[in-house]
N, C-alpha and C. Protein backbone atom coordinates (compact mmCIF):
# COMPACT_ATOMS: atom_id res chain seq x y z
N UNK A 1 18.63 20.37 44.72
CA UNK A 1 17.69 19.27 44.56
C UNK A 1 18.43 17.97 44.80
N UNK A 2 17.60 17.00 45.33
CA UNK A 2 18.35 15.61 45.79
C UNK A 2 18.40 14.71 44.28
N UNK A 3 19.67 13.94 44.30
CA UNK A 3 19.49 12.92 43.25
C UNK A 3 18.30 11.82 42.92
N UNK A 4 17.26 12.05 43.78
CA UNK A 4 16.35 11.45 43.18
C UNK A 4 15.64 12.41 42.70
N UNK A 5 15.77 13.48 43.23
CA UNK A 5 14.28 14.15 42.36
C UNK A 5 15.32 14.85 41.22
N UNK A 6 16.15 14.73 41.08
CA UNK A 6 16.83 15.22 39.41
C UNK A 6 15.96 14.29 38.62
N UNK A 7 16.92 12.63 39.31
CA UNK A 7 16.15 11.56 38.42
C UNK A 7 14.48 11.81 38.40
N UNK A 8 13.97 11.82 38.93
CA UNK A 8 12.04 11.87 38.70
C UNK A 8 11.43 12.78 37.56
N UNK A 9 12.43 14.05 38.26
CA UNK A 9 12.38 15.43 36.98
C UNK A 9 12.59 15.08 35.71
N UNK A 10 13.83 14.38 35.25
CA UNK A 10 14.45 14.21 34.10
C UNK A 10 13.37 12.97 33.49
N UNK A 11 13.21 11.79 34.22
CA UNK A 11 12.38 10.78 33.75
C UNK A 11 11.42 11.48 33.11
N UNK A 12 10.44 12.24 34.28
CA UNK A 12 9.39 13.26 33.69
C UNK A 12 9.24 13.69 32.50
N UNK A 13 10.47 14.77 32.28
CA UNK A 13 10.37 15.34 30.87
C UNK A 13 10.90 14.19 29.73
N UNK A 14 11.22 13.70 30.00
CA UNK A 14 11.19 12.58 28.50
C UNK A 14 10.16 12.03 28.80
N UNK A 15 9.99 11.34 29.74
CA UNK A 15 8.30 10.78 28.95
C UNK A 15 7.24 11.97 28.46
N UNK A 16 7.14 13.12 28.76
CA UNK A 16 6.00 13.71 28.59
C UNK A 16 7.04 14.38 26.51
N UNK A 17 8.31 14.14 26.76
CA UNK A 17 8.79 14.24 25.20
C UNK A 17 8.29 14.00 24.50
N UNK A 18 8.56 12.22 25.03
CA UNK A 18 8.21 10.95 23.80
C UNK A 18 6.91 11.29 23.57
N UNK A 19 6.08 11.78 24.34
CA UNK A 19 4.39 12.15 23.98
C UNK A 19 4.00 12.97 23.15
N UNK A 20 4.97 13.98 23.25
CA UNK A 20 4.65 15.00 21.97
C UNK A 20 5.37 14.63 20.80
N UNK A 21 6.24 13.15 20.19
CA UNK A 21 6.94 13.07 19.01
C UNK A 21 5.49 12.72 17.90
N UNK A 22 5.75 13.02 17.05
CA UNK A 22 4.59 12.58 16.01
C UNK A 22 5.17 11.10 15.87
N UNK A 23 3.63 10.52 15.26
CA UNK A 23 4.02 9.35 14.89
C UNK A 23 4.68 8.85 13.42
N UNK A 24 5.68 8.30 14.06
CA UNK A 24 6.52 7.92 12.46
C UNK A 24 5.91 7.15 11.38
N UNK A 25 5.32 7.56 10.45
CA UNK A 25 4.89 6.93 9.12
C UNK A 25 4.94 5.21 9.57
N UNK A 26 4.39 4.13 8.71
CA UNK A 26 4.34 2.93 9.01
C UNK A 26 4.96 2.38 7.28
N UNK A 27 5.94 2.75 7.30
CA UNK A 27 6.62 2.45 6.12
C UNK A 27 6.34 2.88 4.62
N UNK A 28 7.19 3.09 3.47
CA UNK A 28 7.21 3.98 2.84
C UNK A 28 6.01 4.57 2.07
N UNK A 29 5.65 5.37 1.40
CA UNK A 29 4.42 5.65 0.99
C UNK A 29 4.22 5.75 -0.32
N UNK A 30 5.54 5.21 -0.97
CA UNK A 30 4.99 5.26 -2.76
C UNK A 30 6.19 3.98 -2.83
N UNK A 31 5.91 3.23 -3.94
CA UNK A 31 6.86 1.84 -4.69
C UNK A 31 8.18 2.59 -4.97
N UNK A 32 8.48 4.19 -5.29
CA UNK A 32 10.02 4.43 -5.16
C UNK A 32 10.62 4.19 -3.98
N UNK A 33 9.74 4.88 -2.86
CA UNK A 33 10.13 4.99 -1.42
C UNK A 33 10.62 3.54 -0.79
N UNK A 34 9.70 2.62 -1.34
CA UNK A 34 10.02 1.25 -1.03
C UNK A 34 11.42 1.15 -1.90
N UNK A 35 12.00 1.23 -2.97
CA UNK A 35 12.51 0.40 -3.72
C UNK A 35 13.82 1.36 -3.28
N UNK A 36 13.82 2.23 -2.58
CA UNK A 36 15.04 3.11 -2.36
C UNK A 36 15.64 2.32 -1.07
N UNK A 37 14.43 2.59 -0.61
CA UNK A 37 14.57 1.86 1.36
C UNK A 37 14.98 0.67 1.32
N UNK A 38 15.30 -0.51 -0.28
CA UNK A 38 15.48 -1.71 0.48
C UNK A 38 17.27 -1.68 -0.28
N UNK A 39 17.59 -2.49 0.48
CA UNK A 39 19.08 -2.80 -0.06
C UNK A 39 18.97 -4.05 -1.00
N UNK A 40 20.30 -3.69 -1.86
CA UNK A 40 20.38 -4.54 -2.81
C UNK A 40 19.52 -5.95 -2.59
N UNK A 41 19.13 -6.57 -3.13
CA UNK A 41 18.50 -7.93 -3.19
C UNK A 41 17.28 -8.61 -3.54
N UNK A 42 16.75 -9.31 -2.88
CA UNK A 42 15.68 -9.80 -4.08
C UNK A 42 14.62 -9.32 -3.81
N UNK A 43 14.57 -8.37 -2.51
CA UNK A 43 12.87 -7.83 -2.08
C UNK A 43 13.21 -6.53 -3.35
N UNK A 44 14.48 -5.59 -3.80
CA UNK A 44 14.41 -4.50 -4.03
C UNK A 44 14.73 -5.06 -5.77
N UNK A 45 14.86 -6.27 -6.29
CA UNK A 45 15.07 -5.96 -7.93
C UNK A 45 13.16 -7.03 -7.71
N UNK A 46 12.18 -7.24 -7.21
CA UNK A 46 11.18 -7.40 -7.23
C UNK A 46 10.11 -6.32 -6.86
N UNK A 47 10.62 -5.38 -6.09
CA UNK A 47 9.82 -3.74 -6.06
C UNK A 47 10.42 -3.32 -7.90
N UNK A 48 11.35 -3.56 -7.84
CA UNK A 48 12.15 -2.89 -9.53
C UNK A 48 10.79 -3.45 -10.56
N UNK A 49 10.60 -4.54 -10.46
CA UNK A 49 9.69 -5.48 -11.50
C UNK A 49 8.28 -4.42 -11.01
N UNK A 50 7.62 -4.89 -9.87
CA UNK A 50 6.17 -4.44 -9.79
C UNK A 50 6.41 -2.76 -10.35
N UNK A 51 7.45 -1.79 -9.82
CA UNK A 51 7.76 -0.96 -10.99
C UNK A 51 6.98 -0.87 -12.70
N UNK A 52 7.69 -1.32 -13.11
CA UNK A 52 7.64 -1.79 -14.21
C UNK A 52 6.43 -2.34 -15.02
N UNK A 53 5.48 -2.99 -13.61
CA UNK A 53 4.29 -3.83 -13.82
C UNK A 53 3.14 -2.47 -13.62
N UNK A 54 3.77 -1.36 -12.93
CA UNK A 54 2.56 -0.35 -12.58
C UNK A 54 2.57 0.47 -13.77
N UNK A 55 3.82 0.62 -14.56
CA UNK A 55 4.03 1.50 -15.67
C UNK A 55 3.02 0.82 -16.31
N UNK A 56 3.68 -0.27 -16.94
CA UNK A 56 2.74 -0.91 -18.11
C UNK A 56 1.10 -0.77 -18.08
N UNK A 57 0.71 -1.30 -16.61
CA UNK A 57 -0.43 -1.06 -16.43
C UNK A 57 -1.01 0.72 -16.88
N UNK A 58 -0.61 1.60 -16.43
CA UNK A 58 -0.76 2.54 -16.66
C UNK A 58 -1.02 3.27 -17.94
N UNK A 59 -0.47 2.42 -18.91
CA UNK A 59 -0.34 2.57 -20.21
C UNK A 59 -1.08 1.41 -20.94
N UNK A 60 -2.17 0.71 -20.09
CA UNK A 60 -3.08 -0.02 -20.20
C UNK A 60 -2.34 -1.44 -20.98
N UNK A 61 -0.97 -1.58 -20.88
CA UNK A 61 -1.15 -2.77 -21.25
C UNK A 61 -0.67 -4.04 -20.06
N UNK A 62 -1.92 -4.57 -20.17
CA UNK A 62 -2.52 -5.20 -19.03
C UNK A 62 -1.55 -6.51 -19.11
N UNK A 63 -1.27 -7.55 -19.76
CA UNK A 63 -0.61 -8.50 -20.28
C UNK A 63 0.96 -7.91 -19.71
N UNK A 64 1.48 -7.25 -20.30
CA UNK A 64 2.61 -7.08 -19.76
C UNK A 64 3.04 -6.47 -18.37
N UNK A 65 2.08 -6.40 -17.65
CA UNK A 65 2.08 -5.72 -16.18
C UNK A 65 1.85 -7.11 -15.58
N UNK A 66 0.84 -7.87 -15.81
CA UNK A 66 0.79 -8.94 -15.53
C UNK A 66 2.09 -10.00 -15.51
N UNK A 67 3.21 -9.94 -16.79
CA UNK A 67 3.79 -10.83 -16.49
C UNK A 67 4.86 -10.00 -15.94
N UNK A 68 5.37 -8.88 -15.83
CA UNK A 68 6.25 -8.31 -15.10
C UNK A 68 5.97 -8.68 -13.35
N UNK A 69 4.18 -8.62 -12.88
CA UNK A 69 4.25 -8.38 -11.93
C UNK A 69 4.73 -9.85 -11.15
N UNK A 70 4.32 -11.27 -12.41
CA UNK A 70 4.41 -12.72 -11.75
C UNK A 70 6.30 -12.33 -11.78
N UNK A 71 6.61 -11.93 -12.36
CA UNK A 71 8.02 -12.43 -12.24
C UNK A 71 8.44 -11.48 -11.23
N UNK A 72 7.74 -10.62 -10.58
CA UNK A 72 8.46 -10.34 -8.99
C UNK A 72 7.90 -10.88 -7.93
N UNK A 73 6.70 -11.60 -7.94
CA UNK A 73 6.13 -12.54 -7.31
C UNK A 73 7.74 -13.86 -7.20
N UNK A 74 7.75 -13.93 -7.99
CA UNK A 74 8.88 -15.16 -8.84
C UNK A 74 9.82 -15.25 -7.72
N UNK A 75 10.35 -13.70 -7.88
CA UNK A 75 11.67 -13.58 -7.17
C UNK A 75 11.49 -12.56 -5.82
N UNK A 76 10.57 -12.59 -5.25
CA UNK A 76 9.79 -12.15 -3.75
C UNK A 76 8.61 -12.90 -3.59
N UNK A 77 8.39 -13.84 -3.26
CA UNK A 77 6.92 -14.83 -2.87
C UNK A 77 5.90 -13.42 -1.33
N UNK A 78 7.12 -12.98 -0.77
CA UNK A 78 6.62 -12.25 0.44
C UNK A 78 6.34 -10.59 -0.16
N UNK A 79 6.69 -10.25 -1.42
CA UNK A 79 6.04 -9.04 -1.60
C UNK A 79 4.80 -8.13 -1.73
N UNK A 80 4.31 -7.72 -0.78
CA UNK A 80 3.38 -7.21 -0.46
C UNK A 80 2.72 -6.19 -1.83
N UNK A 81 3.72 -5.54 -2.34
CA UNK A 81 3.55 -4.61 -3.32
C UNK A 81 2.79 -5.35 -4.53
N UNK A 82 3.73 -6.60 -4.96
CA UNK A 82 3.47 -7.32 -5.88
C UNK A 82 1.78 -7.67 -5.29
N UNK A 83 1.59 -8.36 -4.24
CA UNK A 83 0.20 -8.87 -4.76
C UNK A 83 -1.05 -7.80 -4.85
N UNK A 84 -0.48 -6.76 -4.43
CA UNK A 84 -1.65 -5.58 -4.12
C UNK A 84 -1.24 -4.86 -6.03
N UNK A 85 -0.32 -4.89 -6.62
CA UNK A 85 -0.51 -4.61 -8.33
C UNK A 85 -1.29 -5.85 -9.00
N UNK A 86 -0.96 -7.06 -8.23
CA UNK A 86 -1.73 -7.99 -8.94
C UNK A 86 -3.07 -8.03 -8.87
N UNK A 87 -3.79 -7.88 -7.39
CA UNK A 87 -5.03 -7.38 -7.48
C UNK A 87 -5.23 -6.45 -8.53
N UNK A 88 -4.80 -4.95 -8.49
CA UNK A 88 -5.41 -4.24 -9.41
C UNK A 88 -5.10 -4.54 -10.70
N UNK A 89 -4.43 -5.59 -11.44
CA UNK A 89 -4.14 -6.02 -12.57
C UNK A 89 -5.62 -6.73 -12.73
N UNK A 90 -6.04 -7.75 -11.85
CA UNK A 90 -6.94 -8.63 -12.24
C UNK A 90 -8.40 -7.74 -12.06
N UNK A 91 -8.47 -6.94 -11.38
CA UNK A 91 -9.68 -5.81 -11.69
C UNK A 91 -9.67 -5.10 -12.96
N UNK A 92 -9.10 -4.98 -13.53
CA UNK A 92 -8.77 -4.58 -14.60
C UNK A 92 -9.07 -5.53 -15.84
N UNK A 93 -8.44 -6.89 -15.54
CA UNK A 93 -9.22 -8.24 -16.36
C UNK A 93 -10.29 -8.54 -16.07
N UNK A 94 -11.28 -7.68 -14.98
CA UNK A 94 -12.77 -8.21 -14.87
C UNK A 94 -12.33 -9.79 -13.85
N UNK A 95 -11.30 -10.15 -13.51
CA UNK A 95 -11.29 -11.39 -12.78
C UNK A 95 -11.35 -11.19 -11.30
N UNK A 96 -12.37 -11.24 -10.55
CA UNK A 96 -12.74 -10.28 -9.10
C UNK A 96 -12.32 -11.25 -8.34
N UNK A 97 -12.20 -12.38 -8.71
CA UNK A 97 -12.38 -13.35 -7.55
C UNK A 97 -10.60 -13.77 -7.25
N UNK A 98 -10.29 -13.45 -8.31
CA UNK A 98 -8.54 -13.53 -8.07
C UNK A 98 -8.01 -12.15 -7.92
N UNK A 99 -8.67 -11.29 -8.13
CA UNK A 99 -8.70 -10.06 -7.26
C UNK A 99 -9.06 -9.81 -5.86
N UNK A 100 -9.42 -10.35 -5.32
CA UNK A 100 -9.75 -10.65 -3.61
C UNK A 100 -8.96 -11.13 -2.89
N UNK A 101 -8.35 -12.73 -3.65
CA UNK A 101 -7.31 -13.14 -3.19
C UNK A 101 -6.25 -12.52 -2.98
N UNK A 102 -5.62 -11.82 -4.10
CA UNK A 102 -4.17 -11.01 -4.16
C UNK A 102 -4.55 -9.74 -3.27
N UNK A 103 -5.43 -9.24 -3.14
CA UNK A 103 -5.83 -8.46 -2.08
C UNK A 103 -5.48 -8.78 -0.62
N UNK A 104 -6.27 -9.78 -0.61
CA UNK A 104 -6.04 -10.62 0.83
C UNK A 104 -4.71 -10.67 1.31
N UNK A 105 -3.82 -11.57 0.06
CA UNK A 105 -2.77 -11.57 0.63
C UNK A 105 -1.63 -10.45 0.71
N UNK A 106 -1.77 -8.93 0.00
CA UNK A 106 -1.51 -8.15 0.55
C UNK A 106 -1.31 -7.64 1.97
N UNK A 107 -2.74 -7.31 2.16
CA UNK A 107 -3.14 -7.14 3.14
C UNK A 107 -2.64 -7.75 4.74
N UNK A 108 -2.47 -8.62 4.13
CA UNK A 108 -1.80 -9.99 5.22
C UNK A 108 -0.02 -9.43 4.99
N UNK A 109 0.67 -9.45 4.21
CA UNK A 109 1.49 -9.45 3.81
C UNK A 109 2.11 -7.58 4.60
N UNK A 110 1.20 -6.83 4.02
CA UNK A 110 1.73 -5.42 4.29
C UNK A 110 1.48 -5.47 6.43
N UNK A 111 0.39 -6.24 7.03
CA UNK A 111 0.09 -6.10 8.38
C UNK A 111 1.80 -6.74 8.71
N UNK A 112 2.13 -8.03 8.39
CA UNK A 112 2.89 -8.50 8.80
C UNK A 112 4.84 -8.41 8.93
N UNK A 113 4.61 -7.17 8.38
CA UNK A 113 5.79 -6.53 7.53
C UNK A 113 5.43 -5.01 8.33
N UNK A 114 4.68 -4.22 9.06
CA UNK A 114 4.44 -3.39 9.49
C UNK A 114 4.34 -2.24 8.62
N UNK A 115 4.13 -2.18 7.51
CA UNK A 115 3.98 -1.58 5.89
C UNK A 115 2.56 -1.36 6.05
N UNK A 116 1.93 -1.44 6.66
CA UNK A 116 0.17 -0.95 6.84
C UNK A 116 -0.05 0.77 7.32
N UNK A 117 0.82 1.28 6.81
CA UNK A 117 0.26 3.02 6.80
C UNK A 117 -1.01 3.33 6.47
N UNK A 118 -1.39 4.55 6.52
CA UNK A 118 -2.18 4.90 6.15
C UNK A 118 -2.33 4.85 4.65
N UNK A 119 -1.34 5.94 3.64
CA UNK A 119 -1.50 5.43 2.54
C UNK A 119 -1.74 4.00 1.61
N UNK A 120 -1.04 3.01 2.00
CA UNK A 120 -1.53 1.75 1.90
C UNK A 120 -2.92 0.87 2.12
N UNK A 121 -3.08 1.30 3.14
CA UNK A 121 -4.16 0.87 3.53
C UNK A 121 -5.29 1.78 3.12
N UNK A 122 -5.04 2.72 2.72
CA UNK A 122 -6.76 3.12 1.84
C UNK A 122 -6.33 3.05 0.23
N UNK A 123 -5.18 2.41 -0.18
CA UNK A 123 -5.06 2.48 -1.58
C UNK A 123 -5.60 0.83 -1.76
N UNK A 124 -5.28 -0.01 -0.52
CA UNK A 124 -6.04 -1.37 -0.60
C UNK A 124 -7.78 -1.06 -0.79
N UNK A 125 -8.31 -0.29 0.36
CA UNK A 125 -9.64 -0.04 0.60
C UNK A 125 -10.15 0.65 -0.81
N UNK A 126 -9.34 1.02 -2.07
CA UNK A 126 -9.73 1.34 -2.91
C UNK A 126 -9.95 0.44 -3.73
N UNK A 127 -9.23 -0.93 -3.94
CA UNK A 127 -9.29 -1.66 -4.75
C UNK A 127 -10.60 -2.52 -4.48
N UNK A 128 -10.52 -2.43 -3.27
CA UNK A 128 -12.07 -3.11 -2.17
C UNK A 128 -12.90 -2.85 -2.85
N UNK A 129 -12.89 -1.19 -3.41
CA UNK A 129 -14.27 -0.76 -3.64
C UNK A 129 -14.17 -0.92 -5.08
N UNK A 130 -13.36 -0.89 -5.94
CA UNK A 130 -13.82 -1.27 -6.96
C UNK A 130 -14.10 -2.70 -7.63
N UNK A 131 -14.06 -3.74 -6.56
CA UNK A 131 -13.99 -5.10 -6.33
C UNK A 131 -16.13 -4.69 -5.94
N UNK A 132 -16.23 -4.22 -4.83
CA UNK A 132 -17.58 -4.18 -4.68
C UNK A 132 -18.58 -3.44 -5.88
N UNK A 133 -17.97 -2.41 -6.65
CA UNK A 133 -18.72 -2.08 -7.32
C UNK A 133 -18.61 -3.00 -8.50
N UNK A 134 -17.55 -3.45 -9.17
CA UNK A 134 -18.11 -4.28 -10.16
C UNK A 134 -19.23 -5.52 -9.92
N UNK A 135 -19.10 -5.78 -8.44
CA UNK A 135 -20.11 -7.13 -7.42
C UNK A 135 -21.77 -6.21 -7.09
N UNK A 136 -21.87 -5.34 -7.79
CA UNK A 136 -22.99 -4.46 -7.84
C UNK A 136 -23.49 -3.84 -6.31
N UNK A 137 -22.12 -3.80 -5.99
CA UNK A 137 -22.65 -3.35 -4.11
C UNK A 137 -22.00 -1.44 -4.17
N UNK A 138 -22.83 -1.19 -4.90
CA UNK A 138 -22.16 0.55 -5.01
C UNK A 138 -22.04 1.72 -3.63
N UNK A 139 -23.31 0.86 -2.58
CA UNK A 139 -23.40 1.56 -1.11
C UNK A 139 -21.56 1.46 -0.86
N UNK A 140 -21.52 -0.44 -0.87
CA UNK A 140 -20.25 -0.24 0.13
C UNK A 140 -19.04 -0.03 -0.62
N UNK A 141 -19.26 0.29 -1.51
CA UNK A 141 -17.54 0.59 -2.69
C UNK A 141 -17.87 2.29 -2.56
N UNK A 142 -18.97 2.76 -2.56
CA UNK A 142 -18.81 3.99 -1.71
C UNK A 142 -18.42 4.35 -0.63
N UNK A 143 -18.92 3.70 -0.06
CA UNK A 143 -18.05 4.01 1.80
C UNK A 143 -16.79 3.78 1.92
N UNK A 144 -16.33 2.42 1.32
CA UNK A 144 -14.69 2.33 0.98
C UNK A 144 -14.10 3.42 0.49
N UNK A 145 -14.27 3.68 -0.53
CA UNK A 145 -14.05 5.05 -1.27
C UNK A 145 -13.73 5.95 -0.19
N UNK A 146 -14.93 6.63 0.21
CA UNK A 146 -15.25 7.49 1.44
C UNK A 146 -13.58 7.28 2.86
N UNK A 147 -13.79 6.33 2.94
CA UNK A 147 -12.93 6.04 4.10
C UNK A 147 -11.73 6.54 4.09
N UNK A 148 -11.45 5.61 2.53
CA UNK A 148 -9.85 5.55 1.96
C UNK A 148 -9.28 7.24 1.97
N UNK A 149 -10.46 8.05 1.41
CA UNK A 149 -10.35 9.39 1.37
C UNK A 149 -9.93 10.44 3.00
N UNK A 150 -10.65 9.74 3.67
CA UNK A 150 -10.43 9.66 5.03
C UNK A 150 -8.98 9.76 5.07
N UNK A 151 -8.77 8.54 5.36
CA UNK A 151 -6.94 8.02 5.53
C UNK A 151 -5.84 8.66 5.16
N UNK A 152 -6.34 8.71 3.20
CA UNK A 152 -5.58 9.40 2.51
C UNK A 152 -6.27 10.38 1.76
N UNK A 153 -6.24 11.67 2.47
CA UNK A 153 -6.71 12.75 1.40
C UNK A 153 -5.84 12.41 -0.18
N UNK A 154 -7.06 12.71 -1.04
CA UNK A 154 -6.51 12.70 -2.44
C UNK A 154 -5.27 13.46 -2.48
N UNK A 155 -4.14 13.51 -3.46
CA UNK A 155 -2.94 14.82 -2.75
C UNK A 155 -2.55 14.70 -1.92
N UNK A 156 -2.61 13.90 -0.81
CA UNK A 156 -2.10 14.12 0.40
C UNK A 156 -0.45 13.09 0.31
N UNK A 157 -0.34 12.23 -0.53
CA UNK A 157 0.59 11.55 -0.39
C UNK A 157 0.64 11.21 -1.97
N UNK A 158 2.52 11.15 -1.93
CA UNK A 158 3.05 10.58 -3.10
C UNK A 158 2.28 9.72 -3.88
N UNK A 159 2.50 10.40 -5.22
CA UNK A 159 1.45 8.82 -6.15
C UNK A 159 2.06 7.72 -6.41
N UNK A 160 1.91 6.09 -6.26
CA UNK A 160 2.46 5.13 -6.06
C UNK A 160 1.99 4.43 -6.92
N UNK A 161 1.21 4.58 -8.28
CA UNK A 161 0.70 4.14 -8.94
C UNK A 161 -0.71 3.44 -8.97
N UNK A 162 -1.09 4.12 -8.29
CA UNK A 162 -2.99 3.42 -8.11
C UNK A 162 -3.52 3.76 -9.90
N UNK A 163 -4.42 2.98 -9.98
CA UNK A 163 -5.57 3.54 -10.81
C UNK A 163 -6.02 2.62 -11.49
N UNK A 164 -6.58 1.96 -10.98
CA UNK A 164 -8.08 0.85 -11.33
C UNK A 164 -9.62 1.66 -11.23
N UNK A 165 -9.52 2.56 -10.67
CA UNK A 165 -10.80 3.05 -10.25
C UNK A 165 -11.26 3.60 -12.10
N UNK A 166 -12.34 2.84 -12.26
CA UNK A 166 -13.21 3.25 -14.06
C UNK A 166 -11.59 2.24 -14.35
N UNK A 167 -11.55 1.71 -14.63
CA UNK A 167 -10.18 0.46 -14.89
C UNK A 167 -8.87 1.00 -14.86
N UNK A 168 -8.22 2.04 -14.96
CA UNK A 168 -6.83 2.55 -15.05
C UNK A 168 -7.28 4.12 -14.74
N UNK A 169 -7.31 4.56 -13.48
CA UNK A 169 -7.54 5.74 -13.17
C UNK A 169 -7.14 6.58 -11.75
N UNK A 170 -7.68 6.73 -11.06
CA UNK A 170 -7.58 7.49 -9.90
C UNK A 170 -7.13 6.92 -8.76
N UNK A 171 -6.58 5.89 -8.59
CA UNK A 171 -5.82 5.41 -7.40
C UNK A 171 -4.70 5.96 -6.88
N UNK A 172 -3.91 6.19 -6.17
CA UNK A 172 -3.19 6.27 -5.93
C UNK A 172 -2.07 5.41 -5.28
């Protein structure tokens, strides 16, 4: 065979490779995974805090998740994690409308950081919906629901501390 058609051949089979690689996750899928993946510094002792802020929450005390979660806000302004616990902190206080916000800027925060996986992004679409159902819109906090389930089969991925859904429950 002539040296170009080695080269054409060989080009060939790697591209038709790269086609069959699965696609690599879009960054980690639970707050350990994050807090392992970052190196020493202030993004990884502010995953340490929202930590800390998901426990508490979990154990319903709301106040101290809250101020754990401002003080990794404190010391990460760009943490994505932090404002998406702070949303579900303030769903939890019945405060929806500062629950939207910290949503938002998640959301913004995890796109821009390339942290928008799948798991993430239907554990946001969960908080959506329990943002719509307390706003008495139960169609579309169902379909959210629905979706998120989509994305992320229940089980399907590490638990990362969700559970606002009925106020401290089934999130993941």
């Amino acid at each position: 065979m002539k040296p170009a058609g080695v080269r054409l051949c060989l080009l060939a089979c790697l591209f038709f490779a790269s086609c069959a690689v699965p696609q690599a996750s879009r960054g980690p899928n639970s707050l350990g995974e994050a807090e392992i993946a970052e190196a020493e510094g202030p993004r990884r002792a502010s995953i340490h805090l929202v930590r800390q802020a998901q426990s508490a929450l979990r154990g319903g005390e709301i106040q101290r998740a809250r101020a754990a979660a401002a003080r990794a806000l404190r010391v990460d302004q760009s943490n994505p994690y932090a404002y998406y616990l702070m949303a579900r902190i303030s769903v939890a206080e019945r405060a929806y409308g500062a629950a939207q916000r910290d949503l938002e800027q998640a959301e913004h925060l995890f796109e821009l950081e390339g942290l928008d996986g799948r798991p993430w992004r239907a554990r946001l679409m969960r908080v959506k919906a329990d943002i719509a159902e307390a706003n008495g819109n139960i169609e579309e906090a169902e379909d959210l629901r629905h979706r998120a389930d989509r994305l992320d089969p229940p089980g399907a991925s590490p638990r990362s501390g969700g559970g606002l859904h009925h106020v401290i429950g089934t999130h993941r």
